[in-house]
C-alpha atoms as a PDB file:
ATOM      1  CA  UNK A   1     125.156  98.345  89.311  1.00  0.00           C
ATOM      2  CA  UNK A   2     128.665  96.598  90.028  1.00  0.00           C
ATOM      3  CA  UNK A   3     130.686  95.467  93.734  1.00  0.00           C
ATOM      4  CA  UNK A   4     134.123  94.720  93.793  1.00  0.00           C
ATOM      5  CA  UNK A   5     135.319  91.358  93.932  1.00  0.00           C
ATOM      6  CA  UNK A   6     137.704  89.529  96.200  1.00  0.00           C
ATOM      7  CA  UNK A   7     140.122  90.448  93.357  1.00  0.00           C
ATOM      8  CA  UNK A   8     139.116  93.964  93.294  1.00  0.00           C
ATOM      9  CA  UNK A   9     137.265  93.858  89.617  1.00  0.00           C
ATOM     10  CA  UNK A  10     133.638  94.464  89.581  1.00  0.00           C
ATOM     11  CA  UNK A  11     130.556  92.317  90.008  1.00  0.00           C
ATOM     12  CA  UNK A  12     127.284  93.079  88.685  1.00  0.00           C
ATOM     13  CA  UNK A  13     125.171  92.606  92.106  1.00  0.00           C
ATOM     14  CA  UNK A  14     122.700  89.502  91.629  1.00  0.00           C
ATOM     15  CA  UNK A  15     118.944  90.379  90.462  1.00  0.00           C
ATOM     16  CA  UNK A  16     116.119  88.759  91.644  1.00  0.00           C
ATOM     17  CA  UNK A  17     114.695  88.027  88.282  1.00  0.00           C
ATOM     18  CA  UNK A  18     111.222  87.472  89.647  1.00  0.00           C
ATOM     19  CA  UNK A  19     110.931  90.742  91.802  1.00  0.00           C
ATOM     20  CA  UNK A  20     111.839  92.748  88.652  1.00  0.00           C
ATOM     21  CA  UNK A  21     109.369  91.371  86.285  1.00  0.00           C
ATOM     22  CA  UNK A  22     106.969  91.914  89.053  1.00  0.00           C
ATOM     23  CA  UNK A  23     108.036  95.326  89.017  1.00  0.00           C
ATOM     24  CA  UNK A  24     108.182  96.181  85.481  1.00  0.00           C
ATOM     25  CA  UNK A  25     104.689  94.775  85.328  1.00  0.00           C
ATOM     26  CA  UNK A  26     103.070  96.862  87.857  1.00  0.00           C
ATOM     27  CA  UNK A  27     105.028  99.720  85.974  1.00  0.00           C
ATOM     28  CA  UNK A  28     103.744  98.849  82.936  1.00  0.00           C
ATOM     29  CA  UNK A  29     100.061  99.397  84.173  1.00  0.00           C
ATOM     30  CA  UNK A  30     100.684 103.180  85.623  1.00  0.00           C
ATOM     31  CA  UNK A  31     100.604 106.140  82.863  1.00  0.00           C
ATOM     32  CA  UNK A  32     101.081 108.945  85.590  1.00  0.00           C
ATOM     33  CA  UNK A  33      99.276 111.337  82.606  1.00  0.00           C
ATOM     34  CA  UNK A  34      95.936 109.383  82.266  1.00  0.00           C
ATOM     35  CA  UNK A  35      93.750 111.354  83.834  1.00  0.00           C
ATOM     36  CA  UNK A  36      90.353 109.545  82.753  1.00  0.00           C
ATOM     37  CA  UNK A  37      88.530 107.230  85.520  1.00  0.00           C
ATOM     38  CA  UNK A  38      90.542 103.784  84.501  1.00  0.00           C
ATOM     39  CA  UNK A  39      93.505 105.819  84.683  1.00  0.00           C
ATOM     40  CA  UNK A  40      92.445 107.250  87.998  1.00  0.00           C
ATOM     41  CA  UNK A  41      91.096 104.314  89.620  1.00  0.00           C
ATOM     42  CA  UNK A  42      91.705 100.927  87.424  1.00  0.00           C
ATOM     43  CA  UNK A  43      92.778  98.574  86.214  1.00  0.00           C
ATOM     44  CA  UNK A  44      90.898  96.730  88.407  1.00  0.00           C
ATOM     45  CA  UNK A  45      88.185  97.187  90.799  1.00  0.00           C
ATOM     46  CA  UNK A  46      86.467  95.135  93.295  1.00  0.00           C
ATOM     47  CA  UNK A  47      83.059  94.812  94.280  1.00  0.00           C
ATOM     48  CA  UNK A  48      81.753  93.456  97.414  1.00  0.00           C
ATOM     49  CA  UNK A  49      78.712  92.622  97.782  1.00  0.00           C
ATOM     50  CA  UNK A  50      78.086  92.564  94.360  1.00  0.00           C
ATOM     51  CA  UNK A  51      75.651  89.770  93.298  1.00  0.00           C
ATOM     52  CA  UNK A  52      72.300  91.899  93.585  1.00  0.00           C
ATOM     53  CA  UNK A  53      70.627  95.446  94.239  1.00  0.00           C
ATOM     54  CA  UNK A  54      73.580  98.182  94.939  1.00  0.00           C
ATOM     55  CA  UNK A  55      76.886  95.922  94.268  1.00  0.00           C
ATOM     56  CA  UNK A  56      75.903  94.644  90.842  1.00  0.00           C
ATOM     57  CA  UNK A  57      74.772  98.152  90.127  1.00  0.00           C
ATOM     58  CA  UNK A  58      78.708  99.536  90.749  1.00  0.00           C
ATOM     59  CA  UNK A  59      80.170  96.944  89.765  1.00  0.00           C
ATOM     60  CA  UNK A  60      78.174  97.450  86.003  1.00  0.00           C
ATOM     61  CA  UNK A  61      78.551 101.363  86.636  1.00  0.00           C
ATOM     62  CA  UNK A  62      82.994 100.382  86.806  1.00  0.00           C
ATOM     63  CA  UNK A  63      82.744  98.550  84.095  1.00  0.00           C
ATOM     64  CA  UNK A  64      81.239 100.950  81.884  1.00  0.00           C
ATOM     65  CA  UNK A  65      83.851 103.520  82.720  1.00  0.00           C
ATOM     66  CA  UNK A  66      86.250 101.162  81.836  1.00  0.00           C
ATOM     67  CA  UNK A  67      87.425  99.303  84.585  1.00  0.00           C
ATOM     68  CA  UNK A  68      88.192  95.222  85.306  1.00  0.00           C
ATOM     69  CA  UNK A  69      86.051  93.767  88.147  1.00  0.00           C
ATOM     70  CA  UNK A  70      86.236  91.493  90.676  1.00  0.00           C
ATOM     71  CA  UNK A  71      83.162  90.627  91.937  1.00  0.00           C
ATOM     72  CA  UNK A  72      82.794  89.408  95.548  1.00  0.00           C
ATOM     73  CA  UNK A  73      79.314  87.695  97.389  1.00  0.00           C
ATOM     74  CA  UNK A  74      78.231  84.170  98.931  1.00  0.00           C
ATOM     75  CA  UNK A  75      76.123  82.999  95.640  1.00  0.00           C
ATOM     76  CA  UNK A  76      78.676  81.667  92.953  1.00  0.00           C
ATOM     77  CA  UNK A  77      76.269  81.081  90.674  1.00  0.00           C
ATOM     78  CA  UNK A  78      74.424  84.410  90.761  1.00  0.00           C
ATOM     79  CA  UNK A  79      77.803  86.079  90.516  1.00  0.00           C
ATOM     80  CA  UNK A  80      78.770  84.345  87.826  1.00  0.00           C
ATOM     81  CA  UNK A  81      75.484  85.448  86.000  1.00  0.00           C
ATOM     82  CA  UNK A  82      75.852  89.467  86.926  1.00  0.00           C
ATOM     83  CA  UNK A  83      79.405  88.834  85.600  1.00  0.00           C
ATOM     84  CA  UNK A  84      78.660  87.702  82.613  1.00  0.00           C
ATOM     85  CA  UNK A  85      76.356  90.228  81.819  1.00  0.00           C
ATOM     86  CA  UNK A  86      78.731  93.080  82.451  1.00  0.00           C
ATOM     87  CA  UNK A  87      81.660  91.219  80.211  1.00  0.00           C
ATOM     88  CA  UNK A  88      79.351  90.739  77.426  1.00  0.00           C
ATOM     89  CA  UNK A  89      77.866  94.127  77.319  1.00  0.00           C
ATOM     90  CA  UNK A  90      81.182  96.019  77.858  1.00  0.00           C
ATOM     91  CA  UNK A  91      84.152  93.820  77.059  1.00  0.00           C
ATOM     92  CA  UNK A  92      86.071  94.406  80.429  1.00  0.00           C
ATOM     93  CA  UNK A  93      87.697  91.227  82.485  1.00  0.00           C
ATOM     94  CA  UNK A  94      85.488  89.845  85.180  1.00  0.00           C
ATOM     95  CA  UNK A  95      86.378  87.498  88.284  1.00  0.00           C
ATOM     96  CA  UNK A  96      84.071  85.899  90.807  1.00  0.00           C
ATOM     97  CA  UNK A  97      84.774  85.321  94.200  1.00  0.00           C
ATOM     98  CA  UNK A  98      82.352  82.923  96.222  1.00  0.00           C
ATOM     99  CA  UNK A  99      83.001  84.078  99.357  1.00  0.00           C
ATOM    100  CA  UNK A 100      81.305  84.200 103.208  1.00  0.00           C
ATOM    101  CA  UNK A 101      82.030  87.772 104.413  1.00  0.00           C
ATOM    102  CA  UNK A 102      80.862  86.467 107.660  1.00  0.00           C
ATOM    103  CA  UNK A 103      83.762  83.811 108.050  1.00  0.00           C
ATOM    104  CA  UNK A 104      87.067  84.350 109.185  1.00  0.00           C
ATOM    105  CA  UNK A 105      88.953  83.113 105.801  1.00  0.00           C
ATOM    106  CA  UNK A 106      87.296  86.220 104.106  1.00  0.00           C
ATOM    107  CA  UNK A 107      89.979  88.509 103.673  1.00  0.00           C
ATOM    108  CA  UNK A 108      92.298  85.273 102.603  1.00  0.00           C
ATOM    109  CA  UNK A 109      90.615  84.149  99.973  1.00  0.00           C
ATOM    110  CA  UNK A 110      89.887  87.638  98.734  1.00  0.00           C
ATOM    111  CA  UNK A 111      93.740  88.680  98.692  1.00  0.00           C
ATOM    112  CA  UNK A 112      94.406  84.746  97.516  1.00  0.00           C
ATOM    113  CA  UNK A 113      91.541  85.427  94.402  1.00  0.00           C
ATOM    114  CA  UNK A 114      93.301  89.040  93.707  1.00  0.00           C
ATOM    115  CA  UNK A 115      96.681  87.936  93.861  1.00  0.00           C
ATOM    116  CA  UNK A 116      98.769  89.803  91.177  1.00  0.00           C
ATOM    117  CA  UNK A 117      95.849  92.627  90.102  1.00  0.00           C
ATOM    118  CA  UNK A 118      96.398  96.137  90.617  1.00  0.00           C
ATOM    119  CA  UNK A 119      93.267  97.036  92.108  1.00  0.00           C
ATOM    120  CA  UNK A 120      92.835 100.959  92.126  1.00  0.00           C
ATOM    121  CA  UNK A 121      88.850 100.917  92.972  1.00  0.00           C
ATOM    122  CA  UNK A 122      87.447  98.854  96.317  1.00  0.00           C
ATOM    123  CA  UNK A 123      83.802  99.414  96.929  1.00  0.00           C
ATOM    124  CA  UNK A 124      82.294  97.384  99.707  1.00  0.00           C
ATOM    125  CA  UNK A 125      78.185  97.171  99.411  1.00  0.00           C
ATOM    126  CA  UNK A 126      77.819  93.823 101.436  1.00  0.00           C
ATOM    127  CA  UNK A 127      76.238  94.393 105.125  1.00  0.00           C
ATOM    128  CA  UNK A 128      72.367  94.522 104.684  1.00  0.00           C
ATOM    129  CA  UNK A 129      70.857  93.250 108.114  1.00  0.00           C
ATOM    130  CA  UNK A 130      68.582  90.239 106.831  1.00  0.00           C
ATOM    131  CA  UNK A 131      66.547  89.942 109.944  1.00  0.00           C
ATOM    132  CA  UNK A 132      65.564  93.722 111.864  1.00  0.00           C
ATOM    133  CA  UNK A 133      64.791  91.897 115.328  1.00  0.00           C
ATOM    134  CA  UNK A 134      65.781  92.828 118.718  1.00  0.00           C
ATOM    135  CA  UNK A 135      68.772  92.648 119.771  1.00  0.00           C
ATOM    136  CA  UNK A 136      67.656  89.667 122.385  1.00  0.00           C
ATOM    137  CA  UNK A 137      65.660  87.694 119.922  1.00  0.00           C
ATOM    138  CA  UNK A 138      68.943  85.795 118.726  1.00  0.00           C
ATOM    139  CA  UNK A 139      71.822  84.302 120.028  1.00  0.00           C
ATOM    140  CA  UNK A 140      74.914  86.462 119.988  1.00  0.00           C
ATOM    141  CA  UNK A 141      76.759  84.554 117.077  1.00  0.00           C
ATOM    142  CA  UNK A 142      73.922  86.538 114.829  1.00  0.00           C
ATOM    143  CA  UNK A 143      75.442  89.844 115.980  1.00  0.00           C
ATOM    144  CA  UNK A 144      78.518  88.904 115.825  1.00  0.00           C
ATOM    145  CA  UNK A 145      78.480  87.971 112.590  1.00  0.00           C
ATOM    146  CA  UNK A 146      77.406  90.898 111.090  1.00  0.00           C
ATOM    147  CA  UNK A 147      79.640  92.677 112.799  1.00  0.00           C
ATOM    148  CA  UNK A 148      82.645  90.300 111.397  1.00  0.00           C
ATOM    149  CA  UNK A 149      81.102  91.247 107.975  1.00  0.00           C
ATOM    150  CA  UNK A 150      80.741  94.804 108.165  1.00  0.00           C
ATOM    151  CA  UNK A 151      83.558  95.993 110.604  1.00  0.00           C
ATOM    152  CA  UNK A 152      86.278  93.049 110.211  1.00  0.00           C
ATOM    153  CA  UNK A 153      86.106  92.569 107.040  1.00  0.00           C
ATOM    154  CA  UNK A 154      85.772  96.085 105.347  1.00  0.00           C
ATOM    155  CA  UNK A 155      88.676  97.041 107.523  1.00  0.00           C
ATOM    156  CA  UNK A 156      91.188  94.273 106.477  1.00  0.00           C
ATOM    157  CA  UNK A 157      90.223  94.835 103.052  1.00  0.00           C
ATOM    158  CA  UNK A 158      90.974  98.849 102.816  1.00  0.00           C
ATOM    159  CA  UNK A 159      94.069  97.885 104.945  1.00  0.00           C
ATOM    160  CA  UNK A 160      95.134  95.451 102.108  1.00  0.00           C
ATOM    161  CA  UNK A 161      94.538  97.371  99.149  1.00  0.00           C
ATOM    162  CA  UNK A 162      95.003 100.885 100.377  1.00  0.00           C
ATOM    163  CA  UNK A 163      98.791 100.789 100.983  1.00  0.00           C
ATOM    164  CA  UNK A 164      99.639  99.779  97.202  1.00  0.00           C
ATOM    165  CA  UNK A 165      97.026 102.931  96.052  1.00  0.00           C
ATOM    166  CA  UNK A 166      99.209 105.366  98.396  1.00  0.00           C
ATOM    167  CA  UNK A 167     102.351 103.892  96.981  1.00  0.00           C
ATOM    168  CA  UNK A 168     100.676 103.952  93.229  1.00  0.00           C
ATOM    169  CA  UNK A 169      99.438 107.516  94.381  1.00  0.00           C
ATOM    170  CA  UNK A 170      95.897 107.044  93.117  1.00  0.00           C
ATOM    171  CA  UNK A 171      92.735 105.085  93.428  1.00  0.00           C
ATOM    172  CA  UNK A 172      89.407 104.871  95.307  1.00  0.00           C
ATOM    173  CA  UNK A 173      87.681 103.443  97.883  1.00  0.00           C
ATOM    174  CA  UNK A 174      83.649 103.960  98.185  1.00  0.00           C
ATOM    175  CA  UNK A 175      82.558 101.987 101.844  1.00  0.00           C
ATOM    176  CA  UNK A 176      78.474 102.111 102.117  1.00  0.00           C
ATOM    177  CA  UNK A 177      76.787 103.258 105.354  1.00  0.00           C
ATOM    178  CA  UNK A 178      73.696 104.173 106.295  1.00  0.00           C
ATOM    179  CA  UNK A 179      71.837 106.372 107.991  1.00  0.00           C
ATOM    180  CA  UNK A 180      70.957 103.838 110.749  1.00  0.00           C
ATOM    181  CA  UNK A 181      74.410 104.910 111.998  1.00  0.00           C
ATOM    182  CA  UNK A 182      73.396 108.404 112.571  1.00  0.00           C
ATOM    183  CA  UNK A 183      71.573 107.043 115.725  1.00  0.00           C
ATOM    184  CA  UNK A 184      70.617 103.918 117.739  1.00  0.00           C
ATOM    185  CA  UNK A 185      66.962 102.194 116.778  1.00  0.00           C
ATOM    186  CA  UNK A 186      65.218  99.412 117.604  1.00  0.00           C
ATOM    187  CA  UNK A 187      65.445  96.264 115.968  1.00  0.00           C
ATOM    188  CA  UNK A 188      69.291  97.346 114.510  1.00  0.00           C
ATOM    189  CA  UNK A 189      71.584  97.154 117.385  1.00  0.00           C
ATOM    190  CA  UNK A 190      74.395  95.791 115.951  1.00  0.00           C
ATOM    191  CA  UNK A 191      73.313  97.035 112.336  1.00  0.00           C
ATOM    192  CA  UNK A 192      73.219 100.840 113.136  1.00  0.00           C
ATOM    193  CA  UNK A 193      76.578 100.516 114.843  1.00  0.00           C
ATOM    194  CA  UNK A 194      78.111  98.495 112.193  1.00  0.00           C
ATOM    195  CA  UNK A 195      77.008 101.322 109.824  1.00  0.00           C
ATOM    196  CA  UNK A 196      78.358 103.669 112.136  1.00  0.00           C
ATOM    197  CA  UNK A 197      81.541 102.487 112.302  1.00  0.00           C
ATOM    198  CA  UNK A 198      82.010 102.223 108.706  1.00  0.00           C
ATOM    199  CA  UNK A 199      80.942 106.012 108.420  1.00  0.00           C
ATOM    200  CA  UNK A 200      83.797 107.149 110.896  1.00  0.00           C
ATOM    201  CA  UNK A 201      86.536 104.573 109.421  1.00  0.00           C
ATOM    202  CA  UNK A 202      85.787 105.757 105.830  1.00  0.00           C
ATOM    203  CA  UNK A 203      85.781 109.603 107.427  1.00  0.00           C
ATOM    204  CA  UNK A 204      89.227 108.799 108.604  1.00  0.00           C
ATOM    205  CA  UNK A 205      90.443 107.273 106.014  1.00  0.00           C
ATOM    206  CA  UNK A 206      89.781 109.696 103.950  1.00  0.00           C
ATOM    207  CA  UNK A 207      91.582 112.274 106.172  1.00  0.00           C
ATOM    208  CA  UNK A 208      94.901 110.108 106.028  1.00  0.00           C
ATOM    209  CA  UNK A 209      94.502 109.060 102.397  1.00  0.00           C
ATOM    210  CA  UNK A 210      93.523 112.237 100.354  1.00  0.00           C
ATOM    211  CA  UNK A 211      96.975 113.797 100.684  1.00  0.00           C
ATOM    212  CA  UNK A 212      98.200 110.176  98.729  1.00  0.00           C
ATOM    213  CA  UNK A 213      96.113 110.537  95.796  1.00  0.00           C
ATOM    214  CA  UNK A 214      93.468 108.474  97.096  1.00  0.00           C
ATOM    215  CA  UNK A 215      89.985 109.301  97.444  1.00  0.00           C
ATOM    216  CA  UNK A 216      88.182 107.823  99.932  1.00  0.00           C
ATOM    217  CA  UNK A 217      83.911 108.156 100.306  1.00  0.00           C
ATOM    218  CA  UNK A 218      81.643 107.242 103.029  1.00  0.00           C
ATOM    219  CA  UNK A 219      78.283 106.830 100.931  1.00  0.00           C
ATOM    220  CA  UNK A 220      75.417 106.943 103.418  1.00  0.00           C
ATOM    221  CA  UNK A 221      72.268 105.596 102.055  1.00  0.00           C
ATOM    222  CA  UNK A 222      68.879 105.612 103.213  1.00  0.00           C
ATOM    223  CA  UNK A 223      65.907 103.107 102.785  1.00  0.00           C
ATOM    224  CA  UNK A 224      66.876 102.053  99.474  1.00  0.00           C
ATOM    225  CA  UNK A 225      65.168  99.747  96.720  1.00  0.00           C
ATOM    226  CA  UNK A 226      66.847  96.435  96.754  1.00  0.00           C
ATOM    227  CA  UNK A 227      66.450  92.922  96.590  1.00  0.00           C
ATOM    228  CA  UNK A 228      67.533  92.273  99.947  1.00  0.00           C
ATOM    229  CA  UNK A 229      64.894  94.868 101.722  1.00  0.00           C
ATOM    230  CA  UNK A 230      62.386  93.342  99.214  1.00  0.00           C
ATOM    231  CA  UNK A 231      63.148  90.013 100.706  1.00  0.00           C
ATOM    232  CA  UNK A 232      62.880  91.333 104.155  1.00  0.00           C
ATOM    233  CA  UNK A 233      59.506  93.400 103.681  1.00  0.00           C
ATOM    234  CA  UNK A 234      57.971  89.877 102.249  1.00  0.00           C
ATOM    235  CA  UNK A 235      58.938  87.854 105.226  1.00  0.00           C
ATOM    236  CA  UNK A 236      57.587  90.577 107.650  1.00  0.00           C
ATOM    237  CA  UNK A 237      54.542  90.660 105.644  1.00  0.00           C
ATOM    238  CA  UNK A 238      55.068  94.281 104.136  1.00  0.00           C
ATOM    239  CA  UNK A 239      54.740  93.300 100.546  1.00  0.00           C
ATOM    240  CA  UNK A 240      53.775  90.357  98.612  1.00  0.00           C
ATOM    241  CA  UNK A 241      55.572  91.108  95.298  1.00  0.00           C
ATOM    242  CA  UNK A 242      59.356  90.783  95.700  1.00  0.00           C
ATOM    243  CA  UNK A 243      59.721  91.785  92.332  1.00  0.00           C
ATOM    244  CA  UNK A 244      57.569  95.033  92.140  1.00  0.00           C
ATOM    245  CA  UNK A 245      59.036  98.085  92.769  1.00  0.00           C
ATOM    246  CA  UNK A 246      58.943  99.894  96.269  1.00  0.00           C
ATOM    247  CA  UNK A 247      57.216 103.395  95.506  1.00  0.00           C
ATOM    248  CA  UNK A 248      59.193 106.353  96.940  1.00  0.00           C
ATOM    249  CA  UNK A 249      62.737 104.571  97.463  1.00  0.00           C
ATOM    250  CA  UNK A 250      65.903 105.204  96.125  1.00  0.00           C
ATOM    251  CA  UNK A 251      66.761 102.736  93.489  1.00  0.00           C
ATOM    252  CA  UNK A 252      70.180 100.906  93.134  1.00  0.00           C
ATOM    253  CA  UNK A 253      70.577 102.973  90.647  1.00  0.00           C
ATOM    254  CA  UNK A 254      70.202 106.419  91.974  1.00  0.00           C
ATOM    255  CA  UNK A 255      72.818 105.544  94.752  1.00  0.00           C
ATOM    256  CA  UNK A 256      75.528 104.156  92.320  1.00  0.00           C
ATOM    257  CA  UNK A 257      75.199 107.416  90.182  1.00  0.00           C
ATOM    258  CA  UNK A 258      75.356 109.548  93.339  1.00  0.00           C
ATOM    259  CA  UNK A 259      78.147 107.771  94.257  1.00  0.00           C
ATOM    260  CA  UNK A 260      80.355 107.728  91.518  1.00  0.00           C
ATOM    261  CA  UNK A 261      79.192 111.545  90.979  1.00  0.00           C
ATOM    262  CA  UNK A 262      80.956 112.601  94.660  1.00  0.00           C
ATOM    263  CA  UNK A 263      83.687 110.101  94.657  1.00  0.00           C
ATOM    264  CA  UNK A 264      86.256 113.115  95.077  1.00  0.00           C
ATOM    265  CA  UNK A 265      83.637 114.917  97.261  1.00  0.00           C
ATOM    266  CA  UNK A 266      84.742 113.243 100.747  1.00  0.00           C
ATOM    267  CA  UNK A 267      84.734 112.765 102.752  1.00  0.00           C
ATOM    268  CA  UNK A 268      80.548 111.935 103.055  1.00  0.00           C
ATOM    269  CA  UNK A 269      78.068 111.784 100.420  1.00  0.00           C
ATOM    270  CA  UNK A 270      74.215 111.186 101.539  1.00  0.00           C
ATOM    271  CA  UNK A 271      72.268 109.668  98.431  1.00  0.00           C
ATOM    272  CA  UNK A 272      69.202 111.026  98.074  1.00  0.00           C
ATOM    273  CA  UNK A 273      67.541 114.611  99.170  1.00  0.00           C
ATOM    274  CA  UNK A 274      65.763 112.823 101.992  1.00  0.00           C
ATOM    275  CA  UNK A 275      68.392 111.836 103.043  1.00  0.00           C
ATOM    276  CA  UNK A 276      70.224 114.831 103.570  1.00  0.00           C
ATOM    277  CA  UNK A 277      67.131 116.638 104.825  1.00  0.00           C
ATOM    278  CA  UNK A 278      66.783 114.075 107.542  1.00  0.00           C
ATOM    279  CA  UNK A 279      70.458 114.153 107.799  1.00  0.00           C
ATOM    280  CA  UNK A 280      70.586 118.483 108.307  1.00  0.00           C
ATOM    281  CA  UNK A 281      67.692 118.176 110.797  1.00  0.00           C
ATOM    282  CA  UNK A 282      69.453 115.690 113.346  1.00  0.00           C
ATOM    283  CA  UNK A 283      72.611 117.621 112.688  1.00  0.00           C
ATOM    284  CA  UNK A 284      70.674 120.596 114.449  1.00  0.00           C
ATOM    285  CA  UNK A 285      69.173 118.476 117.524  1.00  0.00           C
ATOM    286  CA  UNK A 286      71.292 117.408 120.571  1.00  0.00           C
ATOM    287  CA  UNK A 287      72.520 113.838 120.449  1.00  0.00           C
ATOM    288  CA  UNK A 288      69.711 112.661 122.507  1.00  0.00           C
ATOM    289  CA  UNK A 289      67.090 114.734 120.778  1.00  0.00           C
ATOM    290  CA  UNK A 290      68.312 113.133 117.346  1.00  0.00           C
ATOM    291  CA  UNK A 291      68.100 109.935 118.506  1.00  0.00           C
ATOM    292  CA  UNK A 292      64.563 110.415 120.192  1.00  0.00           C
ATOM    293  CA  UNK A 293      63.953 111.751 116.702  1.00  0.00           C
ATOM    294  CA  UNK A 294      65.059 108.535 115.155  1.00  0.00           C
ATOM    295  CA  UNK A 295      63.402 106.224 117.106  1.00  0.00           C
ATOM    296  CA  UNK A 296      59.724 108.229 116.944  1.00  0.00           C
ATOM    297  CA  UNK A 297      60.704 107.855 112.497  1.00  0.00           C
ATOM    298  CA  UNK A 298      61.011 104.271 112.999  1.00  0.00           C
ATOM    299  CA  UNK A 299      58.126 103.710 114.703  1.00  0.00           C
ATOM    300  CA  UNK A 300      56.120 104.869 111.369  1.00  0.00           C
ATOM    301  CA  UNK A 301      59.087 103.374 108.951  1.00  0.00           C
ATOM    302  CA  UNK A 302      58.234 101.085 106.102  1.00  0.00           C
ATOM    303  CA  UNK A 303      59.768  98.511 108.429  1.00  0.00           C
ATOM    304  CA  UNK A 304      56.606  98.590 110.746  1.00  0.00           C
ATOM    305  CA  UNK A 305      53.651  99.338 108.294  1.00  0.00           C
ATOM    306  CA  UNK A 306      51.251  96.397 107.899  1.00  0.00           C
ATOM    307  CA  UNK A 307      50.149  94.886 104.635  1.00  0.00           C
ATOM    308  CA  UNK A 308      47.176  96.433 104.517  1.00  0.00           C
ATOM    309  CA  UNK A 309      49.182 100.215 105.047  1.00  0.00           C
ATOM    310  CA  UNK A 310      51.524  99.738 102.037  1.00  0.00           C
ATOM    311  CA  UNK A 311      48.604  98.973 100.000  1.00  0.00           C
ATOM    312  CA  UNK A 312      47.062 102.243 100.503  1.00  0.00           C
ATOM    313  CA  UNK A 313      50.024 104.034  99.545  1.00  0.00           C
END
């Protein structure tokens, strides 16, 4: 492309040589025809929340459809462990990020630590609620914390990496709920709502985003088998075993498969058919009724059986 100069011959206009590699680059990386999931949803995906339980379990499940992974918790050296694992077993890239979800750097070092990546796949697991205590029981830094983890957070991060998917016209984004959104119990004030509000924003999202080429999944999971709730039941006295399974659970798993499975079925998947049974019977209750419902469930949970219950399961 050419200007005239002051003596009326043209000028080739003056390229940012920088901007245009950049460009070419992130050219390079889209072939509009590859439909498989790296084409659909790679090069790169990241994974937060991913150093245990549900997390390392999507990112492994990415990986072995061919995706790059950035992999996102507090506990460097556990992450760099689960990362390992997945590069050796499936030859993909890997990149840990040591990161406090909680703080209010989060979303800067995680755009700082992605720098340059296309990443066409988020999936944010991080938010399990380490304590279940009233709301009163702690100051209201605990709260507030988990909300800065699982509202904040999740938000600045689909706000970051959703606007270069629209432009790309493709990708994913996968943001885990529960069903302790679908109604307020004790003992998960600030949980339930968290969980809530990720339900809605990935409902919404999903409405704005689909016409883009992005999909966009609320996955809503129930009481699931983790190494967080393992930690959790051993502390309230549940179990003794952290390391035994949790009979009649969902397993890691089950949920990432699920997941993965309905990742173009948005905008809601429940995991698990008790899920969605518990799910279709509150959906035919009034609002109070469901959570009356809810509360009277929790009462008999595995959150409140004693020791000496689980064992005679």
């Amino acid at each position: 492309m050419h200007r005239a100069g002051p003596d009326g011959a043209a000028r080739p206009h003056a390229i940012n040589e920088s901007a245009f590699n950049d460009v070419i680059k992130e050219a390079s990386m889209v072939d509009p025809g590859d439909t498989t999931f790296a084409g659909r949803y790679g090069p790169w995906a990241l994974v937060a929340g991913a150093s245990d339980g549900v997390g390392a379990g999507f990112a492994r499940a990415l990986a072995e459809r061919g995706l790059n992974v950035v992999l996102l918790a507090r506990r460097q050296q556990v992450l760099d462990e689960v990362a390992s694992g997945i590069g050796a077993d499936t030859g993909v890239d890997t990149r840990t990020v040591a990161v406090d979800l909680c703080g209010p750097d989060a979303m800067a070092s995680i755009a700082k630590a992605t720098d340059g990546l296309q990443v066409g796949m988020v999936v944010y697991c991080a938010g399990a609620d380490p304590n279940y205590e009233p709301f009163l029981a702690n100051p209201v830094e605990v709260p507030l914390a988990l909300v800065q983890r699982n509202c904040v957070v999740p938000m600045q991060v689909c706000h970051h990496f959703a606007a270069a998917m629209a432009g790309r016209g493709r990708g994913g984004i996968v943001l885990l709920s529960s069903a302790a959104g679908l109604g307020g119990t004790p003992n998960m004030v600030a949980y339930g709502a968290s969980k809530a509000f990720d339900m809605v924003m990935a409902e919404a999202l999903w409405s704005e985003l689909r016409s883009q080429g992005v999909d966009v999944l609320s996955l809503v999971l129930g009481a699931t088998d983790t190494p967080a709730l393992r930690r959790l039941l051993v502390r309230r006295g549940v179990i003794s075993d952290p390391d035994a399974p949790i009979p009649g659970l969902a397993t890691p798993g089950q949920v990432v498969t699920e997941g993965l499975d309905n990742l173009s079925n948005g905008p809601t998947w429940f995991a698990g058919e008790q899920v969605r049974a518990a799910e279709r019977r509150l959906r035919s209750m009034t609002r109070s009724d469901a959570v009356k419902a809810m509360v009277q469930a929790a009462s008999g949970g595995i959150m409140s059986r004693r020791p000496d219950q689980e064992a005679g399961r």
